[in-house]
N, C-alpha and C. Protein backbone atom coordinates (compact mmCIF):
# COMPACT_ATOMS: atom_id res chain seq x y z
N UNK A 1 -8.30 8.61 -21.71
CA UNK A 1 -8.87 7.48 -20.98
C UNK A 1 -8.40 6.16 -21.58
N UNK A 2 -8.22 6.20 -22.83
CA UNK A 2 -7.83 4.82 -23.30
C UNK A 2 -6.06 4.63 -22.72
N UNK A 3 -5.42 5.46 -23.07
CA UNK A 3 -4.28 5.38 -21.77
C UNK A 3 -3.96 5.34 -20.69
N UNK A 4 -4.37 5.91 -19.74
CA UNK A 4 -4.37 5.93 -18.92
C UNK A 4 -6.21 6.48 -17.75
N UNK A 5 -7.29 5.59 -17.16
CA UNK A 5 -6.61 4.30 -16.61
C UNK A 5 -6.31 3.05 -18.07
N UNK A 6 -6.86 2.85 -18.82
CA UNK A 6 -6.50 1.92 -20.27
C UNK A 6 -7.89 1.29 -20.57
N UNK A 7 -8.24 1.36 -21.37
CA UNK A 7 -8.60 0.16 -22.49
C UNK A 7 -8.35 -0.16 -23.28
N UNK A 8 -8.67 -1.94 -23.68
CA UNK A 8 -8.16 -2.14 -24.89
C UNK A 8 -8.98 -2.85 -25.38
N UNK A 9 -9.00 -3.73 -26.58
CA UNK A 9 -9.71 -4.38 -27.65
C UNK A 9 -10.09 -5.84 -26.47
N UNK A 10 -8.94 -6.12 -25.78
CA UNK A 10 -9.59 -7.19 -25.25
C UNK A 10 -10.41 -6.84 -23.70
N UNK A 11 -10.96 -6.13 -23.87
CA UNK A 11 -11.59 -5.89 -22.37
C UNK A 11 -13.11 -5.94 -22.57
N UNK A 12 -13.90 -5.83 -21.61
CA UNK A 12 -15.26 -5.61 -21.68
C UNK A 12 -16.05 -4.90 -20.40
N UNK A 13 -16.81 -3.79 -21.36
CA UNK A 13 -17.17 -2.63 -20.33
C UNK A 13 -18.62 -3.02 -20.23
N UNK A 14 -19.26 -3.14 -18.61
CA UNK A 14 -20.29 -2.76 -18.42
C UNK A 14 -20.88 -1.46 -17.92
N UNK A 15 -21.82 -0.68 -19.59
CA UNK A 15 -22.22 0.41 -18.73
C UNK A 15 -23.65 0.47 -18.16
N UNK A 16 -23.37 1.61 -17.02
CA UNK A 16 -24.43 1.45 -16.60
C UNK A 16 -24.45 2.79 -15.99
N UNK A 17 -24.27 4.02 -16.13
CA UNK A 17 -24.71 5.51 -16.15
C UNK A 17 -25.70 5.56 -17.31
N UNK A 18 -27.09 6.23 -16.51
CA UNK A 18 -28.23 7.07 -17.71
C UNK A 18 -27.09 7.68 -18.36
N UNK A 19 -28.01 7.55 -19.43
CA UNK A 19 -27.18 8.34 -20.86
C UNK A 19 -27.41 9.86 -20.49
N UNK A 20 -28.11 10.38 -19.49
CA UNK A 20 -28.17 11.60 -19.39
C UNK A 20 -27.31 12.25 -18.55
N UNK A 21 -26.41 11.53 -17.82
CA UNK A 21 -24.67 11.96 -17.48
C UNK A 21 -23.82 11.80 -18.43
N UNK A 22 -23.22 12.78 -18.16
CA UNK A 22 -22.36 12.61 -18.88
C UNK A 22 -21.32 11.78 -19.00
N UNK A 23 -21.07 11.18 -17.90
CA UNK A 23 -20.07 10.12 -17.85
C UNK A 23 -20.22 8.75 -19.11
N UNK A 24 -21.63 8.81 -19.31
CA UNK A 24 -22.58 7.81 -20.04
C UNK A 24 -21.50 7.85 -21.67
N UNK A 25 -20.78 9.40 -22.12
CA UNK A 25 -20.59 9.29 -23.49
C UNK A 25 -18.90 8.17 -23.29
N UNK A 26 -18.62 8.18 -22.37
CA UNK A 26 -17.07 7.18 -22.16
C UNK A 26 -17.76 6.10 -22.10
N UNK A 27 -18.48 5.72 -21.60
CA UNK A 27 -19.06 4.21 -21.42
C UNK A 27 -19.20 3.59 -22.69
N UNK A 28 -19.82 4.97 -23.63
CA UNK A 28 -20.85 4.16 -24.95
C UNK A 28 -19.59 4.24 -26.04
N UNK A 29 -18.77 5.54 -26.13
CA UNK A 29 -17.65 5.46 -27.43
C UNK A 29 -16.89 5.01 -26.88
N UNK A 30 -15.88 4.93 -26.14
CA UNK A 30 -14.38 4.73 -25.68
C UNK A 30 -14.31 3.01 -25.68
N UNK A 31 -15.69 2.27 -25.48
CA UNK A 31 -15.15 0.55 -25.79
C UNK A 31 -15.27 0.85 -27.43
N UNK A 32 -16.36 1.64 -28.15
CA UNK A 32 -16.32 1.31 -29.61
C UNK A 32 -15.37 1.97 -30.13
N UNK A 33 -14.33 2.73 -29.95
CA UNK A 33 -13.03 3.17 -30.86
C UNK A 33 -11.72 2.10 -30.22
N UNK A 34 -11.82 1.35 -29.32
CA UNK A 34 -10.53 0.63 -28.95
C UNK A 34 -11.06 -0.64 -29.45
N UNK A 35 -11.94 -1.16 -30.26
CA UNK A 35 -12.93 -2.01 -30.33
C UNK A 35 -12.91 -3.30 -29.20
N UNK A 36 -13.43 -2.56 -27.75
CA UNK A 36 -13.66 -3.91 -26.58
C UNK A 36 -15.08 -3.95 -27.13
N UNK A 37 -15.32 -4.57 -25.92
CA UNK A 37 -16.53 -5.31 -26.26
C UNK A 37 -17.85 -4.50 -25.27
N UNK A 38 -18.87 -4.34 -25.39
CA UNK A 38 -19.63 -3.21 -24.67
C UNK A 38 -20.95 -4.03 -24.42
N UNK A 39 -21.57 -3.72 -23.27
CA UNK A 39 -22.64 -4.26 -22.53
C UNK A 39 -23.24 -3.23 -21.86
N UNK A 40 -24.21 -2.37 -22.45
CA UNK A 40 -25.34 -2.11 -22.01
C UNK A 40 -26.51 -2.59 -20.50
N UNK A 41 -26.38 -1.99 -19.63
CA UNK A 41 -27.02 -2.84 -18.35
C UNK A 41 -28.45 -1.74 -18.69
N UNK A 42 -29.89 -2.14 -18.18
CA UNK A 42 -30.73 -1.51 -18.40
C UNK A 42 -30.60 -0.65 -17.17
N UNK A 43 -31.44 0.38 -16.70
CA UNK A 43 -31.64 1.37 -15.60
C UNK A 43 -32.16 0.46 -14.34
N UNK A 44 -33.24 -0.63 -15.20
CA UNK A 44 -33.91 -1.84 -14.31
C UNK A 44 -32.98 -2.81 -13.34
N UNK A 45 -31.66 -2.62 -13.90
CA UNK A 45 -30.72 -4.14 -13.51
C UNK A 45 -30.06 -2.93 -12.70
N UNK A 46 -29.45 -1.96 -13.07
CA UNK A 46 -28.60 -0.78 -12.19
C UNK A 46 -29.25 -0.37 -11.40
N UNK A 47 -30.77 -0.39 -11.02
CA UNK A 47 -31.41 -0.07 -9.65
C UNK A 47 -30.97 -1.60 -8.39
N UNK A 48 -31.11 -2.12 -9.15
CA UNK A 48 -31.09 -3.76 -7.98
C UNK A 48 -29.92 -4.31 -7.98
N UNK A 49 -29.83 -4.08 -6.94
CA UNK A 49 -27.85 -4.92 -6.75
C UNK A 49 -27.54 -6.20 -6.68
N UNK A 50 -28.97 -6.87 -6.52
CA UNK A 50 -28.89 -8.47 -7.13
C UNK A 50 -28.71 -8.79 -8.33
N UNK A 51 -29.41 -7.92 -9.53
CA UNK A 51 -28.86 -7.98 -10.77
C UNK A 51 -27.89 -7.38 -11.21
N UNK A 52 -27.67 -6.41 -10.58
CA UNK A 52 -26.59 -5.85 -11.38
C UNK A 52 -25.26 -6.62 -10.98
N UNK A 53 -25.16 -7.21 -9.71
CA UNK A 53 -24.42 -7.94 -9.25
C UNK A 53 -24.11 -9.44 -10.80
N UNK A 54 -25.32 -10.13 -10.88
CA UNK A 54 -25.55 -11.04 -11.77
C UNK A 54 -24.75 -10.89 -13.35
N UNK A 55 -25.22 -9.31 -13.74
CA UNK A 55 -25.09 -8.98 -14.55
C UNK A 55 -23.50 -8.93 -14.77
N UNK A 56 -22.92 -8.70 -13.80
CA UNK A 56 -21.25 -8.06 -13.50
C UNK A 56 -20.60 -9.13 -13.96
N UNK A 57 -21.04 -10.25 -13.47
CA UNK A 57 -20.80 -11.61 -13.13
C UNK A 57 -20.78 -12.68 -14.40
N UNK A 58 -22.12 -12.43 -14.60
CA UNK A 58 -22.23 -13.24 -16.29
C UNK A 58 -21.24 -12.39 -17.22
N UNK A 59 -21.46 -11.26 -17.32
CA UNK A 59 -21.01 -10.67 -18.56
C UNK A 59 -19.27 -10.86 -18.65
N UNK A 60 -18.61 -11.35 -17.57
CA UNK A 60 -17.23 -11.24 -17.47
C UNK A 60 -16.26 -9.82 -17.83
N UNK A 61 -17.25 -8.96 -17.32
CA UNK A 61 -16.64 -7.72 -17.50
C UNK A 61 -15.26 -7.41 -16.94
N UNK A 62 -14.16 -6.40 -17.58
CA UNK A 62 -13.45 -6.40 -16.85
C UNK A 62 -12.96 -5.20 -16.63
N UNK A 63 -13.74 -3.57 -17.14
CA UNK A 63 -14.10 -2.42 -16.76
C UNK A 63 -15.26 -1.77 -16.37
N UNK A 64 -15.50 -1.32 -15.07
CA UNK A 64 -16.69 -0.87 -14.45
C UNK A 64 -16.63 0.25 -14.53
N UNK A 65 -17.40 1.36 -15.03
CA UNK A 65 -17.32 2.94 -14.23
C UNK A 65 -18.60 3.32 -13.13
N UNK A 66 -18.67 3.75 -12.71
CA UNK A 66 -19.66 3.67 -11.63
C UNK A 66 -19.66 4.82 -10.29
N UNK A 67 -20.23 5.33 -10.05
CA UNK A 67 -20.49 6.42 -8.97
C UNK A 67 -19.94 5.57 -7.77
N UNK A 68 -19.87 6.12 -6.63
CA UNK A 68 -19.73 5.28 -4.94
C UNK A 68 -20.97 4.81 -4.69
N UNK A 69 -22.28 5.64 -4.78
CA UNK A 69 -23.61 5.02 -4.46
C UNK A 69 -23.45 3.70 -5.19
N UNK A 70 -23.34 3.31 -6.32
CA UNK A 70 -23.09 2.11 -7.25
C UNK A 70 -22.50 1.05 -7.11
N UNK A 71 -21.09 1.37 -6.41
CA UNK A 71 -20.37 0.33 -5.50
C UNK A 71 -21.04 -0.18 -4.47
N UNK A 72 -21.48 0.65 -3.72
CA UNK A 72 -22.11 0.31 -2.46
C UNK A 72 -23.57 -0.70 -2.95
N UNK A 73 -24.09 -0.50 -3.95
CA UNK A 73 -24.98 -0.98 -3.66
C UNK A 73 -24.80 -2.35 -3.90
N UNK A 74 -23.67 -2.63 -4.74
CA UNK A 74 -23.19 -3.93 -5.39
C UNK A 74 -22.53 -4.71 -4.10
N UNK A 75 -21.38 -4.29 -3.52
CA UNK A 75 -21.25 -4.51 -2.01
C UNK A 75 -22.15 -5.03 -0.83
N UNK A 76 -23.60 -4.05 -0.91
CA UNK A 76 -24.30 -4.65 -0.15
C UNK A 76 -25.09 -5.82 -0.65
N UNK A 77 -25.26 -5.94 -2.04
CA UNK A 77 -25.71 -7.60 -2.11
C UNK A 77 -24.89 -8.57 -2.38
N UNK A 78 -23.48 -8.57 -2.15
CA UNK A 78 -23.03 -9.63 -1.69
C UNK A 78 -21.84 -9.78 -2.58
N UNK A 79 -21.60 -8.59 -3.46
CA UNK A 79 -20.16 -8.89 -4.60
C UNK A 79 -19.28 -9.03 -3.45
N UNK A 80 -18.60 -10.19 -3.96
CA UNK A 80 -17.24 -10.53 -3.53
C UNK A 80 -15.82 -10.10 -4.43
N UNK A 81 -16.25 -9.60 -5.49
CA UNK A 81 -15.05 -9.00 -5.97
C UNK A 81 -14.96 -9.95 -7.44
N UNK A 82 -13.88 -9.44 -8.28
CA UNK A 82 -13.48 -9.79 -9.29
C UNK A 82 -11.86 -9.40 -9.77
N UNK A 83 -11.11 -10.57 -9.45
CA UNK A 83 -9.27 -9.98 -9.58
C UNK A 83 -8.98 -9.82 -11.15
N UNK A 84 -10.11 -9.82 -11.93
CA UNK A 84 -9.72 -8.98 -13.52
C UNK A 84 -10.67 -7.52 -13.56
N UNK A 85 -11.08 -6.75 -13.09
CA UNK A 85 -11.91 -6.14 -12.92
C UNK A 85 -10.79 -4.88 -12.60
N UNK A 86 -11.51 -4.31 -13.27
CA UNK A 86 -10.66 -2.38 -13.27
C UNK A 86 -12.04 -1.42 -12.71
N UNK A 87 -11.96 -0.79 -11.49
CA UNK A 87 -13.21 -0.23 -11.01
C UNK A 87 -12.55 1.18 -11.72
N UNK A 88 -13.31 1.62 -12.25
CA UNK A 88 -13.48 3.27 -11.89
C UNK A 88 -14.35 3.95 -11.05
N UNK A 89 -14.10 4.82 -10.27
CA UNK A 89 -14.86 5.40 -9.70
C UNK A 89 -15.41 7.07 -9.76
N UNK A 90 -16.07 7.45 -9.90
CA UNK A 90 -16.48 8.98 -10.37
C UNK A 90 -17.69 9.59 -10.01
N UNK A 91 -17.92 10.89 -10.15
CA UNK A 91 -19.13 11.30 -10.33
C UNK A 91 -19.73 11.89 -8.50
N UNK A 92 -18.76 11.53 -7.33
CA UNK A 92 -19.03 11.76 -6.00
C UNK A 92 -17.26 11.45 -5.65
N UNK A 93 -17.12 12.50 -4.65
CA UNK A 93 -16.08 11.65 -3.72
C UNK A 93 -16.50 10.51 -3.52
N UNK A 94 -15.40 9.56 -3.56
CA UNK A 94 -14.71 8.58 -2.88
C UNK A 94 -14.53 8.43 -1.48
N UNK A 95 -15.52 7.70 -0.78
CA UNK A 95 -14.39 7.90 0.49
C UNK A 95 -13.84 6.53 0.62
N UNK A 96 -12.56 7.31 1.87
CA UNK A 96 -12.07 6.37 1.83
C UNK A 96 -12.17 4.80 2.53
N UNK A 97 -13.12 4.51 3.16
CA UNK A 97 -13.89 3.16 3.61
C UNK A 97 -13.85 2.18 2.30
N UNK A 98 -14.70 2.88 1.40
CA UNK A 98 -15.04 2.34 0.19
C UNK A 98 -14.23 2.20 -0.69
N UNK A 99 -12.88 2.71 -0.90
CA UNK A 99 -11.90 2.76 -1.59
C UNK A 99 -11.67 1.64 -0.67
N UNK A 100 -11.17 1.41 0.33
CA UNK A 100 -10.69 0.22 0.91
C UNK A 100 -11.20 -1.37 0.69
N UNK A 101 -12.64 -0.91 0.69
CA UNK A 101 -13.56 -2.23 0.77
C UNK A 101 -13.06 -2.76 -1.25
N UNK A 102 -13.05 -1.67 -2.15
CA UNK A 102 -13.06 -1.85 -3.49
C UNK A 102 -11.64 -2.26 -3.80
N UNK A 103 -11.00 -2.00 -2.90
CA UNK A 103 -9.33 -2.73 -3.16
C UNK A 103 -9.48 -4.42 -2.92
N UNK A 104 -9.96 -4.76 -2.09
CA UNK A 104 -9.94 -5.92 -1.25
C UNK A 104 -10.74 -6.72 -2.99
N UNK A 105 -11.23 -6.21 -3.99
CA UNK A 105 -12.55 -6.67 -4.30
C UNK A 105 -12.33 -6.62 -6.19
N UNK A 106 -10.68 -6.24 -6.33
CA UNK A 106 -10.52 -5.54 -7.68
C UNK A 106 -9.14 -5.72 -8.12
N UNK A 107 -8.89 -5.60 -9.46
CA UNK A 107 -7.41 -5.63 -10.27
C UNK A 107 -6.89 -4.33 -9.71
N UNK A 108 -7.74 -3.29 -10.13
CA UNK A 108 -7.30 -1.79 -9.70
C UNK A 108 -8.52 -1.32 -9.46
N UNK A 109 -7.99 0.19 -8.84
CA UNK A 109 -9.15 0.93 -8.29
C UNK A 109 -8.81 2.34 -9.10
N UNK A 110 -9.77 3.17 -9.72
CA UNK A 110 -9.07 4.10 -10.35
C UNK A 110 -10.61 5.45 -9.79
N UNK A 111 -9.80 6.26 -8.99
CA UNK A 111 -10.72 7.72 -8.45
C UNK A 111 -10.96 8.76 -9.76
N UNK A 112 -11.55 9.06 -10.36
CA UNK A 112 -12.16 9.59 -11.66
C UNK A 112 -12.21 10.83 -11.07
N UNK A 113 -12.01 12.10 -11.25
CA UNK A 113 -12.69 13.46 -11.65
C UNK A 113 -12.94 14.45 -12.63
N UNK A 114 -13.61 14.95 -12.76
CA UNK A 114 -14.11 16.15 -13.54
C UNK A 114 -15.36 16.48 -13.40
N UNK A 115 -15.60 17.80 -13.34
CA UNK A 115 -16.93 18.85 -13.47
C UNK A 115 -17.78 18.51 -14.98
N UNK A 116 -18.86 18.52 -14.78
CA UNK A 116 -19.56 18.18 -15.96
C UNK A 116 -18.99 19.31 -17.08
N UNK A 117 -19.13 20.51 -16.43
CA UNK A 117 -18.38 21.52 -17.54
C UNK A 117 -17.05 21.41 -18.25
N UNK A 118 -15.96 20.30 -18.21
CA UNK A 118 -15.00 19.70 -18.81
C UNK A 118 -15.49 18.35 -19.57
N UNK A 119 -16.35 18.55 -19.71
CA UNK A 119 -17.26 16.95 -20.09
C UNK A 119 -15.82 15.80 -20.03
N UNK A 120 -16.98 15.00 -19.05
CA UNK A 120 -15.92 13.76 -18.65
C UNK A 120 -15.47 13.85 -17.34
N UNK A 121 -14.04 13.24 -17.60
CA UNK A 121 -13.15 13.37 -16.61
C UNK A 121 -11.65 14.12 -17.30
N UNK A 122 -11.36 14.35 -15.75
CA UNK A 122 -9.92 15.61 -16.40
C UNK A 122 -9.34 15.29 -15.35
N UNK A 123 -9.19 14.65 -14.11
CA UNK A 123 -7.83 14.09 -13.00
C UNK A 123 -8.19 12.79 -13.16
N UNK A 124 -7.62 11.53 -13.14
CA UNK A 124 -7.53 10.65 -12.49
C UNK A 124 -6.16 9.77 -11.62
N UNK A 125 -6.61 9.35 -10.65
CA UNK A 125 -5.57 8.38 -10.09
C UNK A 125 -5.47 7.13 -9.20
N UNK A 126 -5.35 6.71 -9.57
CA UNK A 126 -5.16 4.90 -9.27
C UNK A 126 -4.72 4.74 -7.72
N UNK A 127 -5.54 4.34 -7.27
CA UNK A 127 -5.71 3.99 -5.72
C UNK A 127 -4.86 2.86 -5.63
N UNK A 128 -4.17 2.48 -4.70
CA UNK A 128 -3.37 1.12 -4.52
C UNK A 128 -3.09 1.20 -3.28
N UNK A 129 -3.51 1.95 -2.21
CA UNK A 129 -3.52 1.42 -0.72
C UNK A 129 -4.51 1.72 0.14
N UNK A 130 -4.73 1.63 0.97
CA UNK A 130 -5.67 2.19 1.95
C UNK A 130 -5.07 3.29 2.58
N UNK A 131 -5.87 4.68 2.49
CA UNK A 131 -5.63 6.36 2.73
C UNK A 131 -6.67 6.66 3.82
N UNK A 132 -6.27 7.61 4.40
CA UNK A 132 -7.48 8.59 4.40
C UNK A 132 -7.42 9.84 3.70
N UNK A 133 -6.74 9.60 2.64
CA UNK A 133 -6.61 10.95 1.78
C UNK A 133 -6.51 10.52 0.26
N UNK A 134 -8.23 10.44 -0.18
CA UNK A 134 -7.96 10.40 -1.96
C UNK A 134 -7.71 11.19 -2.68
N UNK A 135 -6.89 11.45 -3.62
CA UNK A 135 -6.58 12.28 -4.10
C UNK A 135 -7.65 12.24 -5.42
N UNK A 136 -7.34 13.67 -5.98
CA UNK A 136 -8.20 13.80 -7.78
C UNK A 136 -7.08 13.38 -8.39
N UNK A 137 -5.74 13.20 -8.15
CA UNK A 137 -4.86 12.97 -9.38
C UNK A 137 -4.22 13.93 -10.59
N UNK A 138 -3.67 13.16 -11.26
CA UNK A 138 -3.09 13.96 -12.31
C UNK A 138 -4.60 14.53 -13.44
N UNK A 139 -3.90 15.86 -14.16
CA UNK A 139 -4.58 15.97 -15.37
C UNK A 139 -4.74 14.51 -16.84
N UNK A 140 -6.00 14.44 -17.33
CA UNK A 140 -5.63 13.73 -18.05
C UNK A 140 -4.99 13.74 -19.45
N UNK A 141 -4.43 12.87 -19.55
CA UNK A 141 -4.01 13.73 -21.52
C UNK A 141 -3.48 15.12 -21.92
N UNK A 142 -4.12 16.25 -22.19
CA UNK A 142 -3.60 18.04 -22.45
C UNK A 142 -4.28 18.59 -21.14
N UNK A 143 -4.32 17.64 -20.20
CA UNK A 143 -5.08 18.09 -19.60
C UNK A 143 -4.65 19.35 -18.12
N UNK A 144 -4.58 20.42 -17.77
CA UNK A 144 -3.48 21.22 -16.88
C UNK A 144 -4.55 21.41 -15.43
N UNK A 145 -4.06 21.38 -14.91
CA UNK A 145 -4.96 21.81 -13.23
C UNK A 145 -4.23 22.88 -12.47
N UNK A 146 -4.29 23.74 -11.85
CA UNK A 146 -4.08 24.72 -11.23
C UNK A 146 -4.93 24.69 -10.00
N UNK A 147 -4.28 25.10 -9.15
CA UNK A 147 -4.77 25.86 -7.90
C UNK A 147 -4.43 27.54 -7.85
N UNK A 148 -5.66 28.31 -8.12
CA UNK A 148 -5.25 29.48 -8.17
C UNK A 148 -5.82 30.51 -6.97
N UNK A 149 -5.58 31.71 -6.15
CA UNK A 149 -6.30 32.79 -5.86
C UNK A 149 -7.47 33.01 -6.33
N UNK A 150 -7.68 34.20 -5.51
CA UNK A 150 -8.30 35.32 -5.83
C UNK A 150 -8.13 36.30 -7.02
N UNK A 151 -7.23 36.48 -7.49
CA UNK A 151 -6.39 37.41 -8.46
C UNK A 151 -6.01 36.09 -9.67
N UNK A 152 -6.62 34.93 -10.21
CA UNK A 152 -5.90 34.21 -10.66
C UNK A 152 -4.60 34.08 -10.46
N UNK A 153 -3.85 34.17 -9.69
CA UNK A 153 -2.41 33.82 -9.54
C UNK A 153 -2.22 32.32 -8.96
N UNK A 154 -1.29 31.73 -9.22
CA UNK A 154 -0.75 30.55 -8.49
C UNK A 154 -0.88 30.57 -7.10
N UNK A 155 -1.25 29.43 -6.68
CA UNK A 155 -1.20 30.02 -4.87
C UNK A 155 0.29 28.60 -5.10
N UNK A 156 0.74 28.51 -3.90
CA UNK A 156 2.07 27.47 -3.27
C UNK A 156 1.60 26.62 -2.92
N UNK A 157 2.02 25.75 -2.85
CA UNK A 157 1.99 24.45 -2.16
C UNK A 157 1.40 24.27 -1.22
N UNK A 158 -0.16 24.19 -0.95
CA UNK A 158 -0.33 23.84 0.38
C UNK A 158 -1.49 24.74 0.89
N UNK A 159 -1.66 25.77 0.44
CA UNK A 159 -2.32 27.52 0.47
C UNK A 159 -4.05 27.24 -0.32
N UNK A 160 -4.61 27.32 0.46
CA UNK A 160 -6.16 27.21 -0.35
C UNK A 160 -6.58 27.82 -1.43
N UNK A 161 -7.21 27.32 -2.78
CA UNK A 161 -7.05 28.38 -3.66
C UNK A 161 -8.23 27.90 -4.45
N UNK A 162 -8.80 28.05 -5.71
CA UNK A 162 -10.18 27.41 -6.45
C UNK A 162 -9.13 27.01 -7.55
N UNK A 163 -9.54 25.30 -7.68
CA UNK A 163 -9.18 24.90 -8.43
C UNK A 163 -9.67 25.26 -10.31
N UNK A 164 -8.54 25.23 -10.69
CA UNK A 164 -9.48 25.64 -12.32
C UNK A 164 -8.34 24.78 -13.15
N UNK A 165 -9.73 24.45 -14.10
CA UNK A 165 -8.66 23.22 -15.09
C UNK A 165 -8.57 23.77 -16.78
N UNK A 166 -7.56 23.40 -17.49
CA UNK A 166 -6.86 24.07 -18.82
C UNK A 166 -6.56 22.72 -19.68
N UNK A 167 -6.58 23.30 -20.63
CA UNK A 167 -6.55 22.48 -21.68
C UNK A 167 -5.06 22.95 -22.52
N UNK A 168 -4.53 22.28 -23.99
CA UNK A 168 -3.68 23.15 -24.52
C UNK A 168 -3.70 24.28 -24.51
N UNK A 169 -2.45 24.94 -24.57
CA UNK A 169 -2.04 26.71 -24.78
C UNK A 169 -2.94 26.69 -26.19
């Protein structure tokens, strides 16, 4: 994650996932080992999209992670966007309306996945047009994805199969 989508020392993350997702442990370590700068939003300010809006705003943040419900709610009170602002998005499909509306509104747009059972995220990929097809993206880091069968085998290109994700050999 610190590579790719990036952080760095000069950025500043507002989080705002309960600590009881997991998404919550990137929010809280990943600004303190690149040493950015980290902002805590209460559960109180992340229910109300007037504050959290406020909050976005004062704090001059310029990494968000955030579910789609989360966007939306910021959207509906009236964010107009921020052109230093890196959205992540995770934790629900994406659709693509909202990927659109979050382009219009952002530096980048970055679609987050992983199963809580990979703790974290394990695809991501950087949105940069308007789709009707978001993708999960690449693995991150050691990270391997497969589309396999029934029989664990490889399925081809194209062929329905259950995705399953790998780490190093």
């Amino acid at each position: 994650m610190k590579e790719e989508p990036g952080l760095s020392s000069k950025d500043t993350l507002l989080a705002v996932t309960t600590y009881s997702f997991d998404i919550a442990a990137l929010e809280l370590f990943l600004p303190l080992i690149v040493g950015a700068r980290l902002i805590v939003a209460s559960q109180e300010i992340v229910a109300d999209g007037t504050q959290l809006l406020a909050k976005l705003t004062d704090s001059k943040t310029t990494v968000m992670q955030a579910t789609p419900a989360t966007w939306k709610l910021l959207i509906a009170a009236g964010w107009e966007g921020n052109e230093q602002l890196k959205v992540l998005c995770g934790g629900e499909a994406l659709p693509s309306q909202l990927a659109s509306e979050l382009l219009e509104r952002c530096e980048s747009l970055w679609n987050m996945y992983g199963p809580t059972e990979t703790t974290i995220w394990s695809a991501v990929s950087e949105i940069k047009t308007d789709s009707q097809l978001i993708s999960i993206g690449n693995g991150i880091a050691n990270t391997q994805l497969y589309i396999l069968d029934q029989s664990s085998q490889l399925v081809p290109v194209g062929v329905v199969g259950e995705l399953c994700i790998g780490g190093r050999d």
